[in-house]
N, C-alpha and C. Protein backbone atom coordinates (compact mmCIF):
# COMPACT_ATOMS: atom_id res chain seq x y z
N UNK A 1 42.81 97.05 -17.03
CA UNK A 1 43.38 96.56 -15.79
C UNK A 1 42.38 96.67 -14.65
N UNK A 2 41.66 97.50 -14.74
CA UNK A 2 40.24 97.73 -13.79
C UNK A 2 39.46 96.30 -13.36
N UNK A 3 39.32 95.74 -14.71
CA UNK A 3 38.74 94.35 -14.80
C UNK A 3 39.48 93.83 -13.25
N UNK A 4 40.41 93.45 -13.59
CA UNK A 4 41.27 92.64 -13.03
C UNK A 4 41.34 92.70 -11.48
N UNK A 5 41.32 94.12 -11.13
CA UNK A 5 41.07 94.31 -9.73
C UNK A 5 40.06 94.09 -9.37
N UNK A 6 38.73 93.98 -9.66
CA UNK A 6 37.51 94.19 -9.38
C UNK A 6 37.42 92.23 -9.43
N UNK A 7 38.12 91.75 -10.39
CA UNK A 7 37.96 90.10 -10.79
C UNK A 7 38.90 89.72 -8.77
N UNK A 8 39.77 90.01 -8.86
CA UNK A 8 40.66 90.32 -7.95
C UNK A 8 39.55 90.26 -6.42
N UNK A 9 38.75 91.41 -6.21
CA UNK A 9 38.04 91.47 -4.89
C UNK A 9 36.69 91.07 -5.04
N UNK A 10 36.56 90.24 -5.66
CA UNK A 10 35.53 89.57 -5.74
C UNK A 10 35.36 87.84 -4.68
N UNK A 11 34.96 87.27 -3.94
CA UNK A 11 35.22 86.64 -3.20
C UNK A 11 34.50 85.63 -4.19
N UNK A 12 34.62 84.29 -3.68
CA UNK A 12 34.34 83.11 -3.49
C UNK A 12 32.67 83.03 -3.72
N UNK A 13 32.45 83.44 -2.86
CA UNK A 13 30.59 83.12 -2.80
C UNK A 13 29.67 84.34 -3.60
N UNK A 14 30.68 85.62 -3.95
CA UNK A 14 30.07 85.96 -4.54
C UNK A 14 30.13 85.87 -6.11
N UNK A 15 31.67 85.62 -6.09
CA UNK A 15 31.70 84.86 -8.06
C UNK A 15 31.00 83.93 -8.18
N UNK A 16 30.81 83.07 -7.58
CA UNK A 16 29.91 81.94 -7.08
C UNK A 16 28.15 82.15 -7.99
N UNK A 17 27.81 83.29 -7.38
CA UNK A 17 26.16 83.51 -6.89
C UNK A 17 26.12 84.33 -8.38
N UNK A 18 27.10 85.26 -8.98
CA UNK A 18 26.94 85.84 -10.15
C UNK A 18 27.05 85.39 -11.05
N UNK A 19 27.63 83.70 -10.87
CA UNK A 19 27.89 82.79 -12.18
C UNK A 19 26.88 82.30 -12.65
N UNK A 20 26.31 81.58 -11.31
CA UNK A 20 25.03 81.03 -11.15
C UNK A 20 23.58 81.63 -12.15
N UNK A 21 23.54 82.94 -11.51
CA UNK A 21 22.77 84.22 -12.41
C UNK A 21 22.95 84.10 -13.87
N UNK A 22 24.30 84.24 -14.29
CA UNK A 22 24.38 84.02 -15.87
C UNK A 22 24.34 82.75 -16.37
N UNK A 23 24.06 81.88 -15.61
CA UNK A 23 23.81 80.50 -16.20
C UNK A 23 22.59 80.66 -16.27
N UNK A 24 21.77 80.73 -15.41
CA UNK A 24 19.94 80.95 -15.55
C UNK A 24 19.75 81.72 -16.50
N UNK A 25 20.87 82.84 -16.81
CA UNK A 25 20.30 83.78 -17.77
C UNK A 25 20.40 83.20 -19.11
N UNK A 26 21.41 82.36 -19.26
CA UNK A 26 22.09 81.62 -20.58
C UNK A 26 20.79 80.65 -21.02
N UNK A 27 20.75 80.06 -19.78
CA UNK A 27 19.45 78.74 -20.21
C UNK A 27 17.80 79.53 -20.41
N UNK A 28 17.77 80.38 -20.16
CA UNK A 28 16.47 81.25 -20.41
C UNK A 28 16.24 81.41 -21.62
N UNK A 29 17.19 81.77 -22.65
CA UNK A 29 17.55 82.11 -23.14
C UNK A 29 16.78 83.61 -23.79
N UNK A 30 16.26 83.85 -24.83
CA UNK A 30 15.84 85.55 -25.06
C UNK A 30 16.43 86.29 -24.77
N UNK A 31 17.86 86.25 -25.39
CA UNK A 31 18.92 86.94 -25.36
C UNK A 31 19.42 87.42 -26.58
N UNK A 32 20.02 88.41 -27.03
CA UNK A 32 20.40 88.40 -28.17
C UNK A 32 21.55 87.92 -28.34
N UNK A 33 21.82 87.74 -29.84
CA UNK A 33 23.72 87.07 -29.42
C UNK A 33 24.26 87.84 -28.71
N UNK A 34 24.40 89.09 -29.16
CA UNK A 34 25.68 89.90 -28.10
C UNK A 34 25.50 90.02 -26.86
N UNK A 35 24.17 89.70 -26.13
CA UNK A 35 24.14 89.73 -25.05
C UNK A 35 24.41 88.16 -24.23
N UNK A 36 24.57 86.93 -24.89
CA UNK A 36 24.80 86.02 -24.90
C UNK A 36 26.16 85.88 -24.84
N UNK A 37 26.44 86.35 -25.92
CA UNK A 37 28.52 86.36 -25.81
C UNK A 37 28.95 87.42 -24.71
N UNK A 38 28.23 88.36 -24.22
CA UNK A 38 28.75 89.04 -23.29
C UNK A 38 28.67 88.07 -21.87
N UNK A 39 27.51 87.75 -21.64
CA UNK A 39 27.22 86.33 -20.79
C UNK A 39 28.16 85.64 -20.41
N UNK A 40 28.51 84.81 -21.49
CA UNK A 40 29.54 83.93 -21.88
C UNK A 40 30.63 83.90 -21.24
N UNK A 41 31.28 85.23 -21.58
CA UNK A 41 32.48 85.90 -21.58
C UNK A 41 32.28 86.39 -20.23
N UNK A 42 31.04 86.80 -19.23
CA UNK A 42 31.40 87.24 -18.05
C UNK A 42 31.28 85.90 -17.06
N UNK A 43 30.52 84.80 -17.67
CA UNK A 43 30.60 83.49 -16.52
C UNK A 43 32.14 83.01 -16.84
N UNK A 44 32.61 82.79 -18.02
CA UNK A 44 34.30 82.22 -17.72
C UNK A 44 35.11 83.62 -17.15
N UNK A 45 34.78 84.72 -16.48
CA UNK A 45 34.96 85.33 -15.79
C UNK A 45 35.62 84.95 -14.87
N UNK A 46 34.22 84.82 -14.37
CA UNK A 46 33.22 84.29 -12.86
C UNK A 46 34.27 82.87 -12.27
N UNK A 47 34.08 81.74 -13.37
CA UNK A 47 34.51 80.42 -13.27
C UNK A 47 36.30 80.70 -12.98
N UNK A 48 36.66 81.60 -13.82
CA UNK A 48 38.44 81.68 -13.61
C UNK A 48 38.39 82.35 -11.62
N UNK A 49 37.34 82.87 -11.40
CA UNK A 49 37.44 83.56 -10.34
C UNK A 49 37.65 82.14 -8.68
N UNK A 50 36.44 81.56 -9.32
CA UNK A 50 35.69 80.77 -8.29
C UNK A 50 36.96 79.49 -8.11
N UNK A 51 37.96 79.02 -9.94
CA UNK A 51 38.78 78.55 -9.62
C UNK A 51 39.83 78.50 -8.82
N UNK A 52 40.24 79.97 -8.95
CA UNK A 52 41.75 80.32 -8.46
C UNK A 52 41.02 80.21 -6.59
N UNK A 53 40.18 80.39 -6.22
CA UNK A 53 39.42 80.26 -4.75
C UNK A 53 39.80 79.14 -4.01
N UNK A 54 39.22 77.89 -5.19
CA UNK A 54 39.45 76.72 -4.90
C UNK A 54 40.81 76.15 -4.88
N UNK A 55 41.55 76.61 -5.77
CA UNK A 55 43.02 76.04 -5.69
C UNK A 55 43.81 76.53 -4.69
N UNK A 56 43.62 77.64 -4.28
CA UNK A 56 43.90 78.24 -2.89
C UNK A 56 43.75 77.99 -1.83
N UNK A 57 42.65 77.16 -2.02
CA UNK A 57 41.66 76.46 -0.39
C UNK A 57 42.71 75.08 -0.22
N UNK A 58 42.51 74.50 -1.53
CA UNK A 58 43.43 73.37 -1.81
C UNK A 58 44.76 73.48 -1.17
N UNK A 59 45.59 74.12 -1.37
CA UNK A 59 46.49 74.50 -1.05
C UNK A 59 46.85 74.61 0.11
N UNK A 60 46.25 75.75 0.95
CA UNK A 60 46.09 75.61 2.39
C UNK A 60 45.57 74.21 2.85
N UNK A 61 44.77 73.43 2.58
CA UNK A 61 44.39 72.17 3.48
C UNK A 61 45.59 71.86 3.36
N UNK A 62 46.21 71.70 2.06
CA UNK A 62 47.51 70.24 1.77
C UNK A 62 48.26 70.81 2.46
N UNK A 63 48.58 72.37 2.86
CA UNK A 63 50.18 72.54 4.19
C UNK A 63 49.30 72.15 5.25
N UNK A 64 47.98 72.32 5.38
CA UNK A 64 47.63 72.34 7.02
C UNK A 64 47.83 70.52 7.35
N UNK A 65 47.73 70.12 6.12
CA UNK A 65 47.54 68.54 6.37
C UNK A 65 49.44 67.73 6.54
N UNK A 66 49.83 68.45 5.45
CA UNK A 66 51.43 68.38 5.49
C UNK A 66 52.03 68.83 7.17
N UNK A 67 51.33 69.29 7.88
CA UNK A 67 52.04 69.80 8.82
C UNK A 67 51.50 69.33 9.90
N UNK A 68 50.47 68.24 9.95
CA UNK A 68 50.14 67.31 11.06
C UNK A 68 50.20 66.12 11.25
N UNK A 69 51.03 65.87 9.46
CA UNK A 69 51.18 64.31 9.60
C UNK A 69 52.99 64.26 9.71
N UNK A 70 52.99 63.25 11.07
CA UNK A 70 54.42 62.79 11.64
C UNK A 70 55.69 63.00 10.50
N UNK A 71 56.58 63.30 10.99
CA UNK A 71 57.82 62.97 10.04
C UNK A 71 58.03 61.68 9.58
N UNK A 72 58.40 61.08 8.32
CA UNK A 72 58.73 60.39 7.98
C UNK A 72 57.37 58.54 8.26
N UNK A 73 57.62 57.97 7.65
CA UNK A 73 56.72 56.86 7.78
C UNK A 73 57.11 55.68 8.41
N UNK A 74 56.87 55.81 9.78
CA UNK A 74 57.15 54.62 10.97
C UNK A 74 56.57 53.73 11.35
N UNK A 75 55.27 54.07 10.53
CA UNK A 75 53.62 52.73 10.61
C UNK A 75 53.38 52.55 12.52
N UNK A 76 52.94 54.43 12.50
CA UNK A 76 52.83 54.33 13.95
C UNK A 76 53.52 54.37 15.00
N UNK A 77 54.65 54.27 14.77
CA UNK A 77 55.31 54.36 16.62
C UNK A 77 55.31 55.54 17.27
């Protein structure tokens, strides 16, 4: 459950910047497998992190946007 909190306070730019890292590390490669599958396994981490960020951001625009466009559709008046 530790995971989870730590997945939890991890922000945006920095799941971001640590994904990034294990991708360079992935394409480098001179890794052993297990350090490869550990890789792996910590960028879809990273990626579940950076998602839930984005769908959140999403979210907020669509009320901020829901809540400046007029009631109902009057084509302007």
């Amino acid at each position: 459950m530790a995971a989870r909190t730590e997945e939890a306070a991890l922000g945006y730019e920095q799941a971001r910047d640590e994904l990034i890292e294990v991708v360079r590390r992935l394409e480098a490669g001179g890794t052993t497998l297990e350090e490869s599958l550990a890789l792996w396994e910590r960028g879809e981490e990273l990626a579940k992190v950076c998602r839930h960020w984005l769908e959140g951001a999403r979210a907020r625009l669509d009320a901020a946007l829901a809540k400046s466009e007029p009631d109902g559709d009057e084509g302007g008046r």
